[in-house]
N, C-alpha and C. Protein backbone atom coordinates (compact mmCIF):
# COMPACT_ATOMS: atom_id res chain seq x y z
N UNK A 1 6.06 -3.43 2.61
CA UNK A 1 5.76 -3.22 1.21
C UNK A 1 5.80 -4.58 0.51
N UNK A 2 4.94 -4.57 -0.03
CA UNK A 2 4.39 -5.83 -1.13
C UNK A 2 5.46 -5.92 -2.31
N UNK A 3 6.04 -6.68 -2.79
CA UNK A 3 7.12 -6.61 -4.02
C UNK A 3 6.84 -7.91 -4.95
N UNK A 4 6.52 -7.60 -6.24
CA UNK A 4 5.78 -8.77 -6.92
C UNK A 4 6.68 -8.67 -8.49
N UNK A 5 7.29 -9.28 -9.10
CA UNK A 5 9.08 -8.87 -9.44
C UNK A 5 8.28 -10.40 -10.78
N UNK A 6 7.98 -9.60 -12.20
CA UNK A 6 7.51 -10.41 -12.82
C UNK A 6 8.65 -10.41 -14.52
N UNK A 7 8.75 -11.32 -14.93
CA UNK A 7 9.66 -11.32 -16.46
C UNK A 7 8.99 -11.57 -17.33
N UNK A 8 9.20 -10.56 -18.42
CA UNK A 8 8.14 -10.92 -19.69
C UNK A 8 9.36 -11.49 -20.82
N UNK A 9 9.20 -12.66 -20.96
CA UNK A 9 10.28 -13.34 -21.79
C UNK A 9 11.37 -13.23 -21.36
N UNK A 10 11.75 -13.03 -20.09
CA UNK A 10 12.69 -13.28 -19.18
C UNK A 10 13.28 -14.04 -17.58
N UNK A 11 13.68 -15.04 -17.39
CA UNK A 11 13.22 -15.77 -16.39
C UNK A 11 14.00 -15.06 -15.20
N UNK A 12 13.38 -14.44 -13.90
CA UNK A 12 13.34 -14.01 -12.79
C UNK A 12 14.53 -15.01 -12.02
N UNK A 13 15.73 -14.63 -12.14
CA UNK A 13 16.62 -15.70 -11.06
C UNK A 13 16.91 -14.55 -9.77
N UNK A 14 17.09 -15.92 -8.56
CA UNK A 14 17.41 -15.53 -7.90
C UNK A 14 18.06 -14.45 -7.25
N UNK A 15 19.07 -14.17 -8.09
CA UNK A 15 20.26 -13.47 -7.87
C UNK A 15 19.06 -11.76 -8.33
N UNK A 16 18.56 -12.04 -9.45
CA UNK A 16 18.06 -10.50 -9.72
C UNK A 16 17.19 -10.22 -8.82
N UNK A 17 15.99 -11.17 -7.47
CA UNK A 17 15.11 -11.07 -7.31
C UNK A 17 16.01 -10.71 -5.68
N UNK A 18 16.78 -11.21 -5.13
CA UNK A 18 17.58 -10.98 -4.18
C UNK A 18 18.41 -9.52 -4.16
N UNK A 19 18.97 -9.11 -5.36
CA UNK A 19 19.49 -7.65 -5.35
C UNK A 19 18.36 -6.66 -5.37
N UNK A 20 17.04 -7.25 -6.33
CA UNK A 20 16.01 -5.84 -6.49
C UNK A 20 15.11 -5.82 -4.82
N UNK A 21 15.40 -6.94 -4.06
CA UNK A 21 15.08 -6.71 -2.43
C UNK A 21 16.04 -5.86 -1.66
N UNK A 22 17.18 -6.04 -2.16
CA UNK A 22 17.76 -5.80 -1.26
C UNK A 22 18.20 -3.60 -1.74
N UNK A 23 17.63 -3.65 -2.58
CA UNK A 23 18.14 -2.05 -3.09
C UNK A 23 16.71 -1.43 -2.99
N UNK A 24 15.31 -2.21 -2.77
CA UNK A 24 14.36 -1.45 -2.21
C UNK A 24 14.26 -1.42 -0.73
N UNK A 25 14.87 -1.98 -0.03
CA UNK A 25 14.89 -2.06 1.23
C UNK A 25 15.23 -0.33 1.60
N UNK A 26 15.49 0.85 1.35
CA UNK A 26 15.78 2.19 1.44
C UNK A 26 14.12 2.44 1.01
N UNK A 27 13.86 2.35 -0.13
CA UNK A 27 12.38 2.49 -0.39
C UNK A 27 11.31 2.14 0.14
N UNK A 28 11.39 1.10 1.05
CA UNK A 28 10.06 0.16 1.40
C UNK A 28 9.84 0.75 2.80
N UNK A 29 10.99 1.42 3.55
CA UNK A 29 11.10 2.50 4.58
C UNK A 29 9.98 3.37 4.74
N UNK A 30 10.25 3.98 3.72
CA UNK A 30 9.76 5.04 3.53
C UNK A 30 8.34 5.16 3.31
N UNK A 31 7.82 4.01 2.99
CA UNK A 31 6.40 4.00 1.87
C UNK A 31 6.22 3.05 3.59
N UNK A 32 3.98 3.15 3.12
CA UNK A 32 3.82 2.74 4.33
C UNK A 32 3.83 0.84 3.68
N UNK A 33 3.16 -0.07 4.76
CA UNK A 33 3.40 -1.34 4.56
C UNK A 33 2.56 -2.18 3.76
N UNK A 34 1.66 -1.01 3.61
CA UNK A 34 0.13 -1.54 2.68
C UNK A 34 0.70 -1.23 1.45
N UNK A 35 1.67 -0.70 1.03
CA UNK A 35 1.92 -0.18 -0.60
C UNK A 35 2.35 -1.57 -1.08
N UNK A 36 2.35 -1.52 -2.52
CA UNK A 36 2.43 -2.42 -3.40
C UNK A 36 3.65 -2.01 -5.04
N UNK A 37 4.23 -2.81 -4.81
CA UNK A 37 5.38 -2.71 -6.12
C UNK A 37 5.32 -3.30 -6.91
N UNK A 38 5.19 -3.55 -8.18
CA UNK A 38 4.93 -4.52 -9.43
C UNK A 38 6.97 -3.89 -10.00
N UNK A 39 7.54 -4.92 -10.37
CA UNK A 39 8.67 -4.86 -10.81
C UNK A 39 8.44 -5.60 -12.20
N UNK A 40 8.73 -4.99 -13.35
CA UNK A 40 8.54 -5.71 -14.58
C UNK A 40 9.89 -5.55 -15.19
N UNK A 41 10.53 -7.04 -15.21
CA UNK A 41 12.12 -6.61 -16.35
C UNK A 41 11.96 -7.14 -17.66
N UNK A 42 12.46 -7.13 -18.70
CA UNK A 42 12.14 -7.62 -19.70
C UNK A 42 13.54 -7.09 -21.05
N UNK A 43 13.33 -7.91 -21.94
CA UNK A 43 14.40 -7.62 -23.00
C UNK A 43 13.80 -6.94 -24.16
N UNK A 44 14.44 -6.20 -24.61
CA UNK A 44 14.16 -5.20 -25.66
C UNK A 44 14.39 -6.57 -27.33
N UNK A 45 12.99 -6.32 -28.00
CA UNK A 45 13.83 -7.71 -28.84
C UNK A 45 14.37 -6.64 -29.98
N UNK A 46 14.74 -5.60 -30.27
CA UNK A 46 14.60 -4.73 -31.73
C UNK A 46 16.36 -4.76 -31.40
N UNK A 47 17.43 -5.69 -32.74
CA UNK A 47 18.98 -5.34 -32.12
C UNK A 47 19.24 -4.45 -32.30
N UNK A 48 18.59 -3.18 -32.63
CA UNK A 48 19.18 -2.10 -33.04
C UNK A 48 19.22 -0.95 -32.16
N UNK A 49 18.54 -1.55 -31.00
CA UNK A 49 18.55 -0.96 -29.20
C UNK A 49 19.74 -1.43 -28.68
N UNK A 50 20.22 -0.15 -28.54
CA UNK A 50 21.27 -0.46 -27.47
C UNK A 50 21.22 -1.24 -26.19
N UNK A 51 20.15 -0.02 -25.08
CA UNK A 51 19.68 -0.13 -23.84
C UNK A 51 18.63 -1.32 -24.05
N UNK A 52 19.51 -2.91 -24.21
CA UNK A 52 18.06 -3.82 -24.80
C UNK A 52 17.48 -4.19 -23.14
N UNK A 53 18.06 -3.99 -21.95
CA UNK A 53 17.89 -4.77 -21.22
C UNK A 53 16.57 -3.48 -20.21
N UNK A 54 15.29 -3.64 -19.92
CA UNK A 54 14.60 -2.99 -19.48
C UNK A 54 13.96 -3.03 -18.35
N UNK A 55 13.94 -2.42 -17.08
CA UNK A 55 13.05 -2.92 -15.77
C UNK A 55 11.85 -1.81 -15.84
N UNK A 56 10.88 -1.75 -15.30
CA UNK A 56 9.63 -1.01 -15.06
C UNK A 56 9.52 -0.59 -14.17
N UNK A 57 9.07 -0.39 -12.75
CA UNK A 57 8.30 -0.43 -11.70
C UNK A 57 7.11 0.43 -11.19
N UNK A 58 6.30 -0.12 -10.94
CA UNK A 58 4.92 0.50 -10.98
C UNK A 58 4.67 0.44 -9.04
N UNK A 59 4.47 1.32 -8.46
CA UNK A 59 4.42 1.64 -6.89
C UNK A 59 3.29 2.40 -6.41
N UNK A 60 2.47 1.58 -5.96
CA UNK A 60 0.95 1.50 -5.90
C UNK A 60 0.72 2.72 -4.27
N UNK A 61 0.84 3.64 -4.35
CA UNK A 61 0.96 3.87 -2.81
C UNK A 61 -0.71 4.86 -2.75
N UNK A 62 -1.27 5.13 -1.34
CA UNK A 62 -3.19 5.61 -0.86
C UNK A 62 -2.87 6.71 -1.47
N UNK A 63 -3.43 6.66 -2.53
CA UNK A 63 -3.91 8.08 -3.13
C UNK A 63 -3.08 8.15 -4.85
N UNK A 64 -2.34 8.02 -4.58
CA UNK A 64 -0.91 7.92 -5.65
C UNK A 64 -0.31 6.51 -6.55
N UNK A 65 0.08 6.89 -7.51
CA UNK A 65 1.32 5.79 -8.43
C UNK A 65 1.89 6.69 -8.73
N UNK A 66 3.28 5.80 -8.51
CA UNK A 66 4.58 6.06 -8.87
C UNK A 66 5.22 5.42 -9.96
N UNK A 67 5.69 5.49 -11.32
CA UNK A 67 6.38 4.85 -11.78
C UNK A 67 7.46 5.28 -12.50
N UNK A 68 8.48 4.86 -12.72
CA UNK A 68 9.78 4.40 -12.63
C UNK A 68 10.50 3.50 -14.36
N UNK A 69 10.99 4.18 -15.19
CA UNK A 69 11.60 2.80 -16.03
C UNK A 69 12.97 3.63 -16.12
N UNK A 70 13.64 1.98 -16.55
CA UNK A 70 15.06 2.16 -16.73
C UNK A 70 15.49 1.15 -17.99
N UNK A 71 16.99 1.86 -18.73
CA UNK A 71 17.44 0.62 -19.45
C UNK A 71 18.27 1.04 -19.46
N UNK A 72 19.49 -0.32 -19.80
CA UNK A 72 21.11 -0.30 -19.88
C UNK A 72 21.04 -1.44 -20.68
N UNK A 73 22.61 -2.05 -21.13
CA UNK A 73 22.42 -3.26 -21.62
C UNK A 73 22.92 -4.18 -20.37
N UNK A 74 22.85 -3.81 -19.80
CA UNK A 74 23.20 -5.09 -18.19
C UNK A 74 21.69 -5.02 -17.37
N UNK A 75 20.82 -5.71 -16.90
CA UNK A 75 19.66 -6.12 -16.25
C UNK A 75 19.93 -5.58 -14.81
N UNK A 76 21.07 -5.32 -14.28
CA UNK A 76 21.49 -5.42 -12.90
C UNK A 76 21.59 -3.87 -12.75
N UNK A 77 22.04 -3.02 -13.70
CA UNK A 77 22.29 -1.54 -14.06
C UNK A 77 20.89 -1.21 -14.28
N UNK A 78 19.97 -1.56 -14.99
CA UNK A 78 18.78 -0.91 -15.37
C UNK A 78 18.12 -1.06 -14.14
N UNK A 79 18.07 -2.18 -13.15
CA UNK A 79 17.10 -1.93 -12.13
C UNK A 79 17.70 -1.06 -11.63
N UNK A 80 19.11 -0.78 -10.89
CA UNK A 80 19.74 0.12 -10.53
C UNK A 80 19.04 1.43 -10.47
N UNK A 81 18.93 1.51 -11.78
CA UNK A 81 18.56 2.84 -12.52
C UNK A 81 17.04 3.36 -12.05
N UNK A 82 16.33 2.30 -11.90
CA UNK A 82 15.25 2.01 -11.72
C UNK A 82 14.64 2.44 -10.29
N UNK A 83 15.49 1.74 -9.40
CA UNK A 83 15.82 1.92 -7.61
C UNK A 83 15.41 3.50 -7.49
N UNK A 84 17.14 3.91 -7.83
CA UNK A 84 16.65 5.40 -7.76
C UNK A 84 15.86 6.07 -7.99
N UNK A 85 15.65 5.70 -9.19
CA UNK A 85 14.58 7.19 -9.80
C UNK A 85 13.52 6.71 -9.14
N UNK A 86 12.92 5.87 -8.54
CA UNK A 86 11.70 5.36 -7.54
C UNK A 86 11.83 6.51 -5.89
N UNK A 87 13.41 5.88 -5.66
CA UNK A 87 13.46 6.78 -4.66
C UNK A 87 13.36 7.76 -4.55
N UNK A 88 13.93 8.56 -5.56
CA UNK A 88 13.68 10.17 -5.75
C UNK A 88 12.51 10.70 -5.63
N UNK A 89 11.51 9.67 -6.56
CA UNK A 89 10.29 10.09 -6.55
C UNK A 89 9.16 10.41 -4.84
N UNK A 90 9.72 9.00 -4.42
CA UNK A 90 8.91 8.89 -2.96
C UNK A 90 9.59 10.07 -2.24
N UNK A 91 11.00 9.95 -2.38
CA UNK A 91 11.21 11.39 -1.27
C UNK A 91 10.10 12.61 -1.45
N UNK A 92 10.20 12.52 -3.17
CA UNK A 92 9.60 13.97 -2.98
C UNK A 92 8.00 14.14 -3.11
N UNK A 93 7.56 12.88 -3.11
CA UNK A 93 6.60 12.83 -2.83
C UNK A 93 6.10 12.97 -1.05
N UNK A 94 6.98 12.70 -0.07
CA UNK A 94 6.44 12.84 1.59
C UNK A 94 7.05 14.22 1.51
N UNK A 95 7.87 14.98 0.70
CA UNK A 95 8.13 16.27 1.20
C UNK A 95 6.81 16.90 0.89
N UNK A 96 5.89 16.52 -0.48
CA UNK A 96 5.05 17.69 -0.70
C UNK A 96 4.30 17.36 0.03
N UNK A 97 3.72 16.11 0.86
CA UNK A 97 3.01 15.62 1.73
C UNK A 97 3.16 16.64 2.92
N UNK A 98 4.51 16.38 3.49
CA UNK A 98 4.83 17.15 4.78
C UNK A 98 4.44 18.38 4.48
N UNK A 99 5.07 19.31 3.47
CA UNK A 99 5.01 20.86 3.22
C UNK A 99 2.97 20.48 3.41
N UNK A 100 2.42 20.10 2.55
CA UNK A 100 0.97 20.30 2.72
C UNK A 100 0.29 20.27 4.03
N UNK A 101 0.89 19.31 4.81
CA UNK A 101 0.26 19.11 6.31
C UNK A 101 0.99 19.92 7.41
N UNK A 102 2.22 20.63 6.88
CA UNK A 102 2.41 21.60 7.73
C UNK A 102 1.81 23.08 7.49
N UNK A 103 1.69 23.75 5.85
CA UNK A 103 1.17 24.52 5.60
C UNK A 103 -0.61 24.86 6.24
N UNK A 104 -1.02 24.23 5.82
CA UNK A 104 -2.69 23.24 6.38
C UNK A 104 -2.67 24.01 8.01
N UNK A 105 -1.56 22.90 8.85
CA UNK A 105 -1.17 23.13 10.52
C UNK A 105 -1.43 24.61 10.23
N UNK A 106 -0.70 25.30 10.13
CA UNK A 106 0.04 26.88 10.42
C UNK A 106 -1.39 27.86 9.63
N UNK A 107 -1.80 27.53 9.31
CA UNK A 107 -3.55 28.19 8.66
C UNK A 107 -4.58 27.83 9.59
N UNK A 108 -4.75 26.68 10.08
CA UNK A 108 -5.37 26.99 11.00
C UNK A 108 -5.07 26.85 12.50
N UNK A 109 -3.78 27.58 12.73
CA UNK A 109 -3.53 28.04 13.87
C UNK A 109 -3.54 29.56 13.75
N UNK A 110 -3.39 30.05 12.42
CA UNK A 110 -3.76 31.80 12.46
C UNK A 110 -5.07 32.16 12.23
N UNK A 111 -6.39 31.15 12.38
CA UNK A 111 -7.18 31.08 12.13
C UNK A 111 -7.78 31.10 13.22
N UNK A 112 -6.94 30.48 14.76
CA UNK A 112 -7.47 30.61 15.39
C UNK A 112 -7.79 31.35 16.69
């Protein structure tokens, strides 16, 4: 999986670009190797936001997008936040996959 981890008025360090690898590494499993991730973090400028600190992720996968936002006021918590609800999504995205290609299977084997 492709991972392209961009800051809009926020500069991309190491440390964030090294944890958001290392917490899609469960995700990138799963998805095939041609998919593509756009990671967007960025700061909320309005002070009257709590959750100022914001990540995106946009997950390009054949047929499908997935996307994903999160906020906290810590950058490290919102991708967090972010991780998951990505993962959740892909799980249940190969379950309806599977259920479809097994349902599909079992129709036309009484078919035949």
């Amino acid at each position: 999986m492709q991972i392209d981890i961009k800051g809009r008025n926020v500069p991309v360090t190491d440390e964030l670009r090294e944890h958001a690898e290392r917490r899609l590494e469960k995700v990138s499993r799963q998805v095939s190797s041609l998919a593509r991730l756009e990671l967007e973090v960025f700061s909320e400028p309005n002070p009257r936001v709590a959750d100022h600190e914001v990540a995106q992720a946009t997950l390009y996968l054949k047929g499908t997008t997935l996307r994903a936002c999160g906020a906290s006021p810590r950058m490290l918590h919102s991708l967090n936040v972010v991780v998951d609800e990505l993962a959740r999504q892909v799980k249940r995205h190969r379950d309806k996959r599977r259920h479809r290609r097994e349902a599909h299977a079992a129709a036309l084997s009484r078919a035949t």
